[in-house]
C-alpha atoms as a PDB file:
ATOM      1  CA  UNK A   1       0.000   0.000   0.000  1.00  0.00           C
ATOM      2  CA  UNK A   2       1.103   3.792  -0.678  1.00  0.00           C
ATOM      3  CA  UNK A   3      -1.044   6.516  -0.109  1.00  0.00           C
ATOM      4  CA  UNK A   4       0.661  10.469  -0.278  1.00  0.00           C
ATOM      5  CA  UNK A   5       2.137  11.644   3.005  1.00  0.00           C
ATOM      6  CA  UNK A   6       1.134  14.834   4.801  1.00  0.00           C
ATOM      7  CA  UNK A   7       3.034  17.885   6.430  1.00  0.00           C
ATOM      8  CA  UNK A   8       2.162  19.053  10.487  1.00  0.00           C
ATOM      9  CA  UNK A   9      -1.184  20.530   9.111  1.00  0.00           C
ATOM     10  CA  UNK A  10      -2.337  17.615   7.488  1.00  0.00           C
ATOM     11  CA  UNK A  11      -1.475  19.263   3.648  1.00  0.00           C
ATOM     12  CA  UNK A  12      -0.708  16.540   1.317  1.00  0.00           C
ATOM     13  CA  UNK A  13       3.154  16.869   0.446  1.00  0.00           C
ATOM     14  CA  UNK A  14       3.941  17.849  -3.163  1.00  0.00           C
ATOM     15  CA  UNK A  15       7.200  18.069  -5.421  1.00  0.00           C
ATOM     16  CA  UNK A  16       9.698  15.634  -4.236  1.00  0.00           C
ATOM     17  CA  UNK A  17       9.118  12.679  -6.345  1.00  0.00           C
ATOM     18  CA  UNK A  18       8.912   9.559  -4.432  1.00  0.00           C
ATOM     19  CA  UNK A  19       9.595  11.037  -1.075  1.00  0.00           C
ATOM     20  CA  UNK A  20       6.117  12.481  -0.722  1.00  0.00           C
ATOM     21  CA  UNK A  21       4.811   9.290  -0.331  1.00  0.00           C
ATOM     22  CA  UNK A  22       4.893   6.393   2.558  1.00  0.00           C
ATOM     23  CA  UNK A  23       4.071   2.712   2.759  1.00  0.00           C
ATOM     24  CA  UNK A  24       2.579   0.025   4.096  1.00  0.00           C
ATOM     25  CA  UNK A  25       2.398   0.034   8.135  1.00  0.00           C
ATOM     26  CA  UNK A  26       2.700   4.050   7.923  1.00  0.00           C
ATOM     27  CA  UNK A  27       0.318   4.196   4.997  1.00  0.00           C
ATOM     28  CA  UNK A  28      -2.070   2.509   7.023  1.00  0.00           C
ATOM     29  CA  UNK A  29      -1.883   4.390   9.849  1.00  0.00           C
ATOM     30  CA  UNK A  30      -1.982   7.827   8.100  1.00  0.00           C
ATOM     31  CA  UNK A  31      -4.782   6.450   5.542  1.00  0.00           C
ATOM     32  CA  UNK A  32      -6.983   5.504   9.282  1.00  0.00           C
ATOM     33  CA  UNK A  33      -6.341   8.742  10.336  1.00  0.00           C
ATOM     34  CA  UNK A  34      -6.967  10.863   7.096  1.00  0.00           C
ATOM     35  CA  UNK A  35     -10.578   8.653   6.617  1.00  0.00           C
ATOM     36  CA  UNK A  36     -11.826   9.173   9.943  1.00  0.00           C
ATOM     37  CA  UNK A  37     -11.072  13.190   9.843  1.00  0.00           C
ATOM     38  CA  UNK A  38     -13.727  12.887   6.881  1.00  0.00           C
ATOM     39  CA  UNK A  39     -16.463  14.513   7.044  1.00  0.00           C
ATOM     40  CA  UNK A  40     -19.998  13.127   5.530  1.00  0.00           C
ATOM     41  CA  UNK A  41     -20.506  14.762   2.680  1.00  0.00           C
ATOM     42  CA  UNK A  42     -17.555  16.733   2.128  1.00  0.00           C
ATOM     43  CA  UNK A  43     -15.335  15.198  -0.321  1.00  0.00           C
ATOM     44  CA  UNK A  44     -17.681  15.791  -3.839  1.00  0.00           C
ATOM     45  CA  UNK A  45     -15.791  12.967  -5.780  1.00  0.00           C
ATOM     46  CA  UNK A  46     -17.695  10.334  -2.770  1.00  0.00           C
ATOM     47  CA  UNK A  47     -20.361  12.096  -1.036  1.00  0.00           C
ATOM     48  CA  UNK A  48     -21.199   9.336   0.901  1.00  0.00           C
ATOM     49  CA  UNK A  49     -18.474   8.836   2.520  1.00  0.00           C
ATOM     50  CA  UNK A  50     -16.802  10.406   5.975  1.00  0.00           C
ATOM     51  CA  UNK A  51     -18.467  10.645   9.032  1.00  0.00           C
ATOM     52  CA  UNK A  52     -20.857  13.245   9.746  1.00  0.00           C
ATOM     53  CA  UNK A  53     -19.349  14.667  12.676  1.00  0.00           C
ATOM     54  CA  UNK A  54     -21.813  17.623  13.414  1.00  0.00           C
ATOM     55  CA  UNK A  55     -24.990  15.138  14.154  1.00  0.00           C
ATOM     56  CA  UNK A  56     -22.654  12.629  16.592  1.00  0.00           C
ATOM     57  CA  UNK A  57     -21.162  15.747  18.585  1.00  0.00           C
ATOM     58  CA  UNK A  58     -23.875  17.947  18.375  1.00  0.00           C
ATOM     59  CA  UNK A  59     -26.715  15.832  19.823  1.00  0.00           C
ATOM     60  CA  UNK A  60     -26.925  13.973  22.890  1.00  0.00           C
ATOM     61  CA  UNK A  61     -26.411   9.922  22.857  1.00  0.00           C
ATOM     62  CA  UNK A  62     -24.326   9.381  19.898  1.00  0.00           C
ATOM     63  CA  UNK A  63     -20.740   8.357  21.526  1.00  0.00           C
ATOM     64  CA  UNK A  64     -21.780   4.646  20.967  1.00  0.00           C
ATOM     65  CA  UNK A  65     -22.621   5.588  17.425  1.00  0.00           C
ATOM     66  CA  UNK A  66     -19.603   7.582  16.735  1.00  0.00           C
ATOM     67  CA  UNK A  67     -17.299   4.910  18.301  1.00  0.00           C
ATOM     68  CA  UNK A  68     -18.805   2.453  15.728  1.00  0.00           C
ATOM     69  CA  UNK A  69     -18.165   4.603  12.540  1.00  0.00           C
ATOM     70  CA  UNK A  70     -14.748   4.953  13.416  1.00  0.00           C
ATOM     71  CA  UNK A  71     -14.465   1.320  13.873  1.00  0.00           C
ATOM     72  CA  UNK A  72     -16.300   0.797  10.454  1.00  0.00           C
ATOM     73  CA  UNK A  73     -14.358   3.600   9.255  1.00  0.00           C
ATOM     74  CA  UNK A  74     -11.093   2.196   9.841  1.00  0.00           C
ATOM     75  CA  UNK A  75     -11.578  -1.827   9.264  1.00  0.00           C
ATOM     76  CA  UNK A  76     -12.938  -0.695   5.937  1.00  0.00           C
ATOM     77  CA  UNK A  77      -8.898   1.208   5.165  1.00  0.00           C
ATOM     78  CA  UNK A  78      -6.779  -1.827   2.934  1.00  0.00           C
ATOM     79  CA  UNK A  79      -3.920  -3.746   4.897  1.00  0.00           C
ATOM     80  CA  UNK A  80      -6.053  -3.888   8.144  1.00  0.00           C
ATOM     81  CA  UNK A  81      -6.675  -7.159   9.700  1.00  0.00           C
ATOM     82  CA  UNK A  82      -7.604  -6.396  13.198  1.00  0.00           C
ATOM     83  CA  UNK A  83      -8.874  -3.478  15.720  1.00  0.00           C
ATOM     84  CA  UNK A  84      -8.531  -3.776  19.185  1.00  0.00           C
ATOM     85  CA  UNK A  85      -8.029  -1.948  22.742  1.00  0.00           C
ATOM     86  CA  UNK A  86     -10.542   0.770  21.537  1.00  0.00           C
ATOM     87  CA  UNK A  87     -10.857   3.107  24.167  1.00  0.00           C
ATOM     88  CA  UNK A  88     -13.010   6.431  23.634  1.00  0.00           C
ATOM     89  CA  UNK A  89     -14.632   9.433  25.243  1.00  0.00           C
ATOM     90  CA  UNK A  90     -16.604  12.567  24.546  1.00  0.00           C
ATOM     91  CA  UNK A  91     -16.245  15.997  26.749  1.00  0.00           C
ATOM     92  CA  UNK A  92     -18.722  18.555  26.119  1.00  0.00           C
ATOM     93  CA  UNK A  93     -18.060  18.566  21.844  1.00  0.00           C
ATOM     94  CA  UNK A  94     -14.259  17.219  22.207  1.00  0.00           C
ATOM     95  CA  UNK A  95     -14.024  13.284  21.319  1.00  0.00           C
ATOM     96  CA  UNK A  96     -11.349  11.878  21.545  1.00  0.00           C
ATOM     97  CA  UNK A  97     -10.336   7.853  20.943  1.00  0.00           C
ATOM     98  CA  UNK A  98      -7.178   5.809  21.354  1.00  0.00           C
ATOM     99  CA  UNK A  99      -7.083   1.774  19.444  1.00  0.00           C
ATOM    100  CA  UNK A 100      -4.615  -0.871  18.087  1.00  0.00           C
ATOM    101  CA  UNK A 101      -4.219  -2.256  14.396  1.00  0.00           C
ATOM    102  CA  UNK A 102      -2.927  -4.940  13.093  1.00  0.00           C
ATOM    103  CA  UNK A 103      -2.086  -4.711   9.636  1.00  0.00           C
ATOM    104  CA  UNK A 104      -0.576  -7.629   6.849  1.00  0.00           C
ATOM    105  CA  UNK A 105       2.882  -5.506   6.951  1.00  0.00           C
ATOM    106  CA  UNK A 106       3.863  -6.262  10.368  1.00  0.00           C
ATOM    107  CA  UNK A 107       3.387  -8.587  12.773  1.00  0.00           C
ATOM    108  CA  UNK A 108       3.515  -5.931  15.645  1.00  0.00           C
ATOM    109  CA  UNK A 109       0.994  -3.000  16.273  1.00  0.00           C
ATOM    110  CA  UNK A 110       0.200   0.339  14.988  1.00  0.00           C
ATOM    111  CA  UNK A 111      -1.742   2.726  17.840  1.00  0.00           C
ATOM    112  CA  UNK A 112      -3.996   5.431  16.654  1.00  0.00           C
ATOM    113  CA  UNK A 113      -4.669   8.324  18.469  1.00  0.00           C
ATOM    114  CA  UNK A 114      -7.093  10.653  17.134  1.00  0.00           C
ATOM    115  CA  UNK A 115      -9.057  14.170  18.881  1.00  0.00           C
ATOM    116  CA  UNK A 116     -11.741  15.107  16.696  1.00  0.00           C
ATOM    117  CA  UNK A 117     -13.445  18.659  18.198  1.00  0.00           C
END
């Protein structure tokens, strides 16, 4: 797997040939992380997908919802075999989630930590 690599603020790198990409494990792990920042209905090439963000943080109730489309979310990214050790929580309109991947390029762990809010 390859997928373009991002700067500090999440802009896709540009203009160094091969070195603005990354692979496998770290492809993965940035390709988890760059799906669930999605928002529903905000790329217009796929409308429907991304997850919409304003209706799980905005209403009351939703944290077992949200927790599920990231989960969804991120078993659906290519290379990823397993998630486990999700751990999540919601303050006020802050979420924030920590969980483990295994992926087919490594036989050890990658840990995603994501704040969304």
């Amino acid at each position: 797997m390859r997928v373009r690599n991002v700067t500090e603020n999440w802009d896709w790198c540009f203009g160094h040939s091969q070195s603005d990409y990354t692979r496998d494990i770290n492809a993965v792990s940035l390709d988890i992380q760059m799906r669930v920042k999605e928002w529903l209905n905000d790329c217009f090439f796929n409308l429907e997908q991304g997850i919409a963000w304003d209706v799980r943080l905005g209403s009351h109730n939703q944290k077992e919802l949200l927790d599920q489309d990231i989960i969804n979310t991120a078993s659906d990214v290519e290379g990823v075999l397993n998630i486990f050790n999700f751990k999540s929580m919601v303050d006020g309109r802050r979420y924030t989630c920590q969980f483990d991947v295994y992926t087919i390029y490594s036989s050890e762990t990658v840990t995603i930590n994501f704040t969304q809010g």
